[in-house]
N, C-alpha and C. Protein backbone atom coordinates (compact mmCIF):
# COMPACT_ATOMS: atom_id res chain seq x y z
N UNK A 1 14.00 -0.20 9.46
CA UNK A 1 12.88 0.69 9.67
C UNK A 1 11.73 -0.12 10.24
N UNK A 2 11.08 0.31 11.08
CA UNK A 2 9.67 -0.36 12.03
C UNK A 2 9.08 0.69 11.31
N UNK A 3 7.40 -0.14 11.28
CA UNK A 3 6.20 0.66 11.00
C UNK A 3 5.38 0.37 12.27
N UNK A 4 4.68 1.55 12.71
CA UNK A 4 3.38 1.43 13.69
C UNK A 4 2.67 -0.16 12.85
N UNK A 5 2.15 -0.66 13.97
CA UNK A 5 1.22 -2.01 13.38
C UNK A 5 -0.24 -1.50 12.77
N UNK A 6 -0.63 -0.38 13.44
CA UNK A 6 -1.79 0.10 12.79
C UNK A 6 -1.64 0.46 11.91
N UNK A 7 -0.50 1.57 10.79
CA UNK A 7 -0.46 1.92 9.43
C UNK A 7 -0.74 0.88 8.80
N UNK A 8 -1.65 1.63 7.43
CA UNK A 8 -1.97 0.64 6.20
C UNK A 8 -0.91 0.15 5.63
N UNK A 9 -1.10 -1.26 4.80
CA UNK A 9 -0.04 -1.67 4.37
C UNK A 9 -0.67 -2.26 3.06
N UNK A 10 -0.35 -1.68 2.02
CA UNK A 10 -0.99 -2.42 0.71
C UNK A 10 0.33 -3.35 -0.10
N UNK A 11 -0.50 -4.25 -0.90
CA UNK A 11 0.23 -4.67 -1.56
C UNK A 11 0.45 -4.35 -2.84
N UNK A 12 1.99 -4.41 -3.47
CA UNK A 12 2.23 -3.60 -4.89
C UNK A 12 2.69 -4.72 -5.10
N UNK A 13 2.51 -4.84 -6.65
CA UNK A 13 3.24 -5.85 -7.43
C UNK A 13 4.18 -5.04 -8.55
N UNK A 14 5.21 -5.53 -8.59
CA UNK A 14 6.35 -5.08 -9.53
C UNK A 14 6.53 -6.15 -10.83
N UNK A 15 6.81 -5.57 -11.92
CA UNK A 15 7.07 -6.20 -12.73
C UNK A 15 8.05 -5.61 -13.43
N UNK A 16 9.40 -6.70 -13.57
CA UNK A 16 10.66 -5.64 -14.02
C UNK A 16 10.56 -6.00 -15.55
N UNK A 17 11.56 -5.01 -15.87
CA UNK A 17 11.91 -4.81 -17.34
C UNK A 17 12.18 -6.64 -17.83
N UNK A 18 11.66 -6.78 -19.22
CA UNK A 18 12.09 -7.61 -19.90
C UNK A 18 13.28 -7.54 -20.83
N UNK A 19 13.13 -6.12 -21.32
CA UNK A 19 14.51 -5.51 -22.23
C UNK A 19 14.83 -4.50 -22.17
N UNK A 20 15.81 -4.30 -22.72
CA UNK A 20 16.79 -2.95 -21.88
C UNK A 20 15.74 -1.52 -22.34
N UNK A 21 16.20 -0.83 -21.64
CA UNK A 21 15.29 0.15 -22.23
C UNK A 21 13.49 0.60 -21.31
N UNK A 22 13.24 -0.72 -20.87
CA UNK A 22 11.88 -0.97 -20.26
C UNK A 22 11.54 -0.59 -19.17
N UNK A 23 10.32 0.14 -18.47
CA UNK A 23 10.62 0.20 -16.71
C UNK A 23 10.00 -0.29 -16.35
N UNK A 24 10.26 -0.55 -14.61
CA UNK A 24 10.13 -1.25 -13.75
C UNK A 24 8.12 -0.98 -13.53
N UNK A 25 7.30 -1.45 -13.80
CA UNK A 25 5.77 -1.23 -13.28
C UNK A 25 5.72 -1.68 -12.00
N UNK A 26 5.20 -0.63 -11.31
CA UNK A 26 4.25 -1.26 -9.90
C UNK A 26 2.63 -0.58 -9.82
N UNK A 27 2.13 -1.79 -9.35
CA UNK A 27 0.67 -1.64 -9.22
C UNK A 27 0.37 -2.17 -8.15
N UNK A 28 -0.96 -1.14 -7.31
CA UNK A 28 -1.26 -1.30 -5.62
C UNK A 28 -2.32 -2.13 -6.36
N UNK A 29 -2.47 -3.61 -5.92
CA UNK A 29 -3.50 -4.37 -5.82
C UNK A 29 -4.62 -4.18 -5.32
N UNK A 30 -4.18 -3.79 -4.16
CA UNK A 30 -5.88 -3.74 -2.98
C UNK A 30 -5.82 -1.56 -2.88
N UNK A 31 -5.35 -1.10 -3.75
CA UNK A 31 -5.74 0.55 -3.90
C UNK A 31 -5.66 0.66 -5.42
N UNK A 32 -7.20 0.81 -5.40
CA UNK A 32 -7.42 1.07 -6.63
C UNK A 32 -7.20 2.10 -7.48
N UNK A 33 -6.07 2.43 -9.02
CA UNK A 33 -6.34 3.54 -9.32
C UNK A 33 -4.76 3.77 -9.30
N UNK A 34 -3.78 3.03 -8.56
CA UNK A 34 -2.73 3.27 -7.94
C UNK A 34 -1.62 2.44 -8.84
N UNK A 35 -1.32 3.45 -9.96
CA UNK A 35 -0.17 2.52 -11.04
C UNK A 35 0.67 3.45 -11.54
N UNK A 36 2.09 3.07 -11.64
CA UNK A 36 3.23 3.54 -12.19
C UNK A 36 4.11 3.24 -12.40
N UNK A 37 5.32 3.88 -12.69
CA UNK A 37 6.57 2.74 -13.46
C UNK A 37 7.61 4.07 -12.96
N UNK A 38 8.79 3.28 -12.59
CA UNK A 38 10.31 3.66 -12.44
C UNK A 38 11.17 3.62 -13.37
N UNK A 39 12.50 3.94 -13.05
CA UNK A 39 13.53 3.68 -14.15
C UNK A 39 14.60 2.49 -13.54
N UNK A 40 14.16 1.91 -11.96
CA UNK A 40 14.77 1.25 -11.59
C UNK A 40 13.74 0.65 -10.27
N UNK A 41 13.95 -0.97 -9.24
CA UNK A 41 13.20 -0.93 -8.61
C UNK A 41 13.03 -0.12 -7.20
N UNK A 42 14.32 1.01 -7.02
CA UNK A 42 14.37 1.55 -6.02
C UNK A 42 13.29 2.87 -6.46
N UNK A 43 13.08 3.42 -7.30
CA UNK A 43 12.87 4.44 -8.42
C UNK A 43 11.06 3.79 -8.45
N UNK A 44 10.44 2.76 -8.99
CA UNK A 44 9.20 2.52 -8.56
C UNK A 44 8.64 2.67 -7.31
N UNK A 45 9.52 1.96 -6.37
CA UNK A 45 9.12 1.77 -5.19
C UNK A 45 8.45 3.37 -4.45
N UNK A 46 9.96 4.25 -5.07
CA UNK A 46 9.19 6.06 -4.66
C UNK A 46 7.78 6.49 -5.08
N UNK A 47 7.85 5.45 -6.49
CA UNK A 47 6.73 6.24 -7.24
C UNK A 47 5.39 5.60 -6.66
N UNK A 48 5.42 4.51 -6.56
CA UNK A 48 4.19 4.16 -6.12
C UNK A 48 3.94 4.39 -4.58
N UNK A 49 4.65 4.39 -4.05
CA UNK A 49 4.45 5.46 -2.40
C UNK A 49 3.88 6.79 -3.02
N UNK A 50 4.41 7.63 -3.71
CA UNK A 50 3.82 8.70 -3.76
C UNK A 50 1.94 8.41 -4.62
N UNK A 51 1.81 7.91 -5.35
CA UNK A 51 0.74 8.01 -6.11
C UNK A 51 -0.46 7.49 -5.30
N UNK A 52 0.38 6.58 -4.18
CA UNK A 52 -0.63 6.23 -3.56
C UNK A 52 -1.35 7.20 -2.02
N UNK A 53 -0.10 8.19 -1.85
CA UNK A 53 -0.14 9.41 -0.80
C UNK A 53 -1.19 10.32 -1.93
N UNK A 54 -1.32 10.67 -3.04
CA UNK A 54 -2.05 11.72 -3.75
C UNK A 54 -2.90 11.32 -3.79
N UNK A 55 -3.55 9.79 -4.27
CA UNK A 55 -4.69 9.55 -4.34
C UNK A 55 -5.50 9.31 -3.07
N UNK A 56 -4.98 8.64 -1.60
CA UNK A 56 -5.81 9.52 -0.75
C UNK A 56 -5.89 9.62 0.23
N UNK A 57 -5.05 11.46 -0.49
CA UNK A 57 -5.26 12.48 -0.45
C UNK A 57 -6.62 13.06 -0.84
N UNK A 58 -6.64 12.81 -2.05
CA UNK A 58 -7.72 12.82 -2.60
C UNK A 58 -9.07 12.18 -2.40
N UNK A 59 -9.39 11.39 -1.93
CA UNK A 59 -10.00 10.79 -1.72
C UNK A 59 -10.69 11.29 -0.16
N UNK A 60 -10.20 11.72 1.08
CA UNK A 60 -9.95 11.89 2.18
C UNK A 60 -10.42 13.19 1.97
N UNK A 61 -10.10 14.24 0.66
CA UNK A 61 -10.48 15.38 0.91
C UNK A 61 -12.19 15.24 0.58
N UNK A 62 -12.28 14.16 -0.16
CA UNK A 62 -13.72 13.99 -0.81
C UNK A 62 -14.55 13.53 0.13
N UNK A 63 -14.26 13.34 1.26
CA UNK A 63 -14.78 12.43 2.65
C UNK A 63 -15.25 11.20 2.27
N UNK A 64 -13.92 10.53 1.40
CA UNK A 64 -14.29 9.33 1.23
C UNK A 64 -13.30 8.25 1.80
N UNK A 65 -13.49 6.45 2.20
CA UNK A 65 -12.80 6.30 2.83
C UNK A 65 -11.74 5.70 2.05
N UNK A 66 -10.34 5.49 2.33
CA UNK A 66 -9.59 4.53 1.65
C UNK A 66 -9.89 3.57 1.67
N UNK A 67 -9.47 2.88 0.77
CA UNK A 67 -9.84 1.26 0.72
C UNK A 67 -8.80 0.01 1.52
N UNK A 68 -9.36 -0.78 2.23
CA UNK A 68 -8.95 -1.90 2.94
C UNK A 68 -7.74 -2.19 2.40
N UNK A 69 -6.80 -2.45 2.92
CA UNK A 69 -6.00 -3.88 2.08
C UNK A 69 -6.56 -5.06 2.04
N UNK A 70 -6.50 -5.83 1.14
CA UNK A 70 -6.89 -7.06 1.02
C UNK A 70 -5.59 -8.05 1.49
N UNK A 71 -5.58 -8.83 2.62
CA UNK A 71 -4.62 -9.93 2.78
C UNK A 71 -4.46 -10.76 1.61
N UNK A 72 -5.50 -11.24 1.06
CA UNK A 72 -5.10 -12.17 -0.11
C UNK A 72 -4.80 -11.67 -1.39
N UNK A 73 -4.64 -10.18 -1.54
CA UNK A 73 -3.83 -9.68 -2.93
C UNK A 73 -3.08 -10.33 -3.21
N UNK A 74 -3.45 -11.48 -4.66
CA UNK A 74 -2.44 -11.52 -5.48
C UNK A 74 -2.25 -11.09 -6.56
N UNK A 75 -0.66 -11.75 -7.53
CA UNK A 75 -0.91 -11.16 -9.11
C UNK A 75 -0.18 -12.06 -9.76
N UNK A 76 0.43 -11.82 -10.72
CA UNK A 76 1.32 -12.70 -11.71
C UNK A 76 2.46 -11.73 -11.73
N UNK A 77 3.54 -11.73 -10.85
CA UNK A 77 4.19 -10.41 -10.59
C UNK A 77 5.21 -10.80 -10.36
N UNK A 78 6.46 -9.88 -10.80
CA UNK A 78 8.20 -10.59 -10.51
C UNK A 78 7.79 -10.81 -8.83
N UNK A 79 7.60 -9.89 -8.34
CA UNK A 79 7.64 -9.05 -6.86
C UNK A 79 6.51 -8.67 -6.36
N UNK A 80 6.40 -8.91 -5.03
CA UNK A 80 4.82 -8.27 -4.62
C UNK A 80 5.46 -7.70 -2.95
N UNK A 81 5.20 -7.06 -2.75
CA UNK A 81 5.67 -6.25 -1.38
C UNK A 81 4.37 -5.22 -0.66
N UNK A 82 4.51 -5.52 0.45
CA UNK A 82 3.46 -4.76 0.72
C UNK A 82 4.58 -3.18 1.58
N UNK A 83 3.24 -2.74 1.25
CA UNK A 83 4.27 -0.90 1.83
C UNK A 83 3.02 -0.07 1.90
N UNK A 84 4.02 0.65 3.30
CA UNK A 84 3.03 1.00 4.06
C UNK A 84 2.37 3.04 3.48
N UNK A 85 1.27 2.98 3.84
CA UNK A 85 0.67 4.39 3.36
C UNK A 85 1.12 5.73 4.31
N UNK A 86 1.60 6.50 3.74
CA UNK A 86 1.67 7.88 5.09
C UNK A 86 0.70 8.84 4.17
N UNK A 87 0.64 9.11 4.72
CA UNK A 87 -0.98 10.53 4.59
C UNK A 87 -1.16 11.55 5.38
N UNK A 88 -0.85 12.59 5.49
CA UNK A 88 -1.49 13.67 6.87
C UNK A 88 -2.26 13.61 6.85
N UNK A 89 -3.22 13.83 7.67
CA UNK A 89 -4.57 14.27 7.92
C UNK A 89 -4.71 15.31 9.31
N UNK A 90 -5.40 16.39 8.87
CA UNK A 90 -5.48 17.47 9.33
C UNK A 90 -5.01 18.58 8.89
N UNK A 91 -5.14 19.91 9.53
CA UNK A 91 -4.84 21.30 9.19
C UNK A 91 -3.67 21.13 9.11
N UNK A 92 -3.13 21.84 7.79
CA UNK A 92 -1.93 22.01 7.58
C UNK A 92 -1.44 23.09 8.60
N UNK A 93 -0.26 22.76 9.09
CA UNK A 93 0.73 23.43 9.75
C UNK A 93 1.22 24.62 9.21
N UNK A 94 1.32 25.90 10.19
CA UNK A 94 1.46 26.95 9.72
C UNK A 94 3.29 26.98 10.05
């Protein structure tokens, strides 16, 4: 898969299970607000794409702007991946 070079690209950090039973956390570093957990790391990876499409969403409807990525996001994290934002913007399609 190619991304346009202009889409945002934040960075998430993953942190997998320690014991059975546990899920996978990811958290957008440089989007604030932007945290959730899977039941696996394919299963986070959805979730935090989506939470980060609702929030803005939200944000965008508030005429406010998203926030930058930060290049130097780091964390203390199994995994850190950056992934990219999709968002519509505009009139919804009839």
């Amino acid at each position: 898969m190619q991304y346009d070079g202009r889409m945002l690209r934040y960075h998430i950090a993953f942190h997998l299970p320690r014991a059975a039973g546990e899920m996978v956390v990811a958290e957008a570093l440089d989007f604030p607000g932007a945290v959730t957990q899977g039941f696996d790391l394919a299963d986070a990876r959805l979730m935090i794409a989506s939470a980060m499409e609702d929030l803005a969403q939200c944000l965008l409807e508030e005429g406010k702007p998203l926030p930058a990525p930060d290049p130097d996001a780091a964390a203390d994290a199994d995994l850190i991946e950056l992934v990219p934002l999709s968002v519509y913007v505009g009139t919804p399609r009839a």
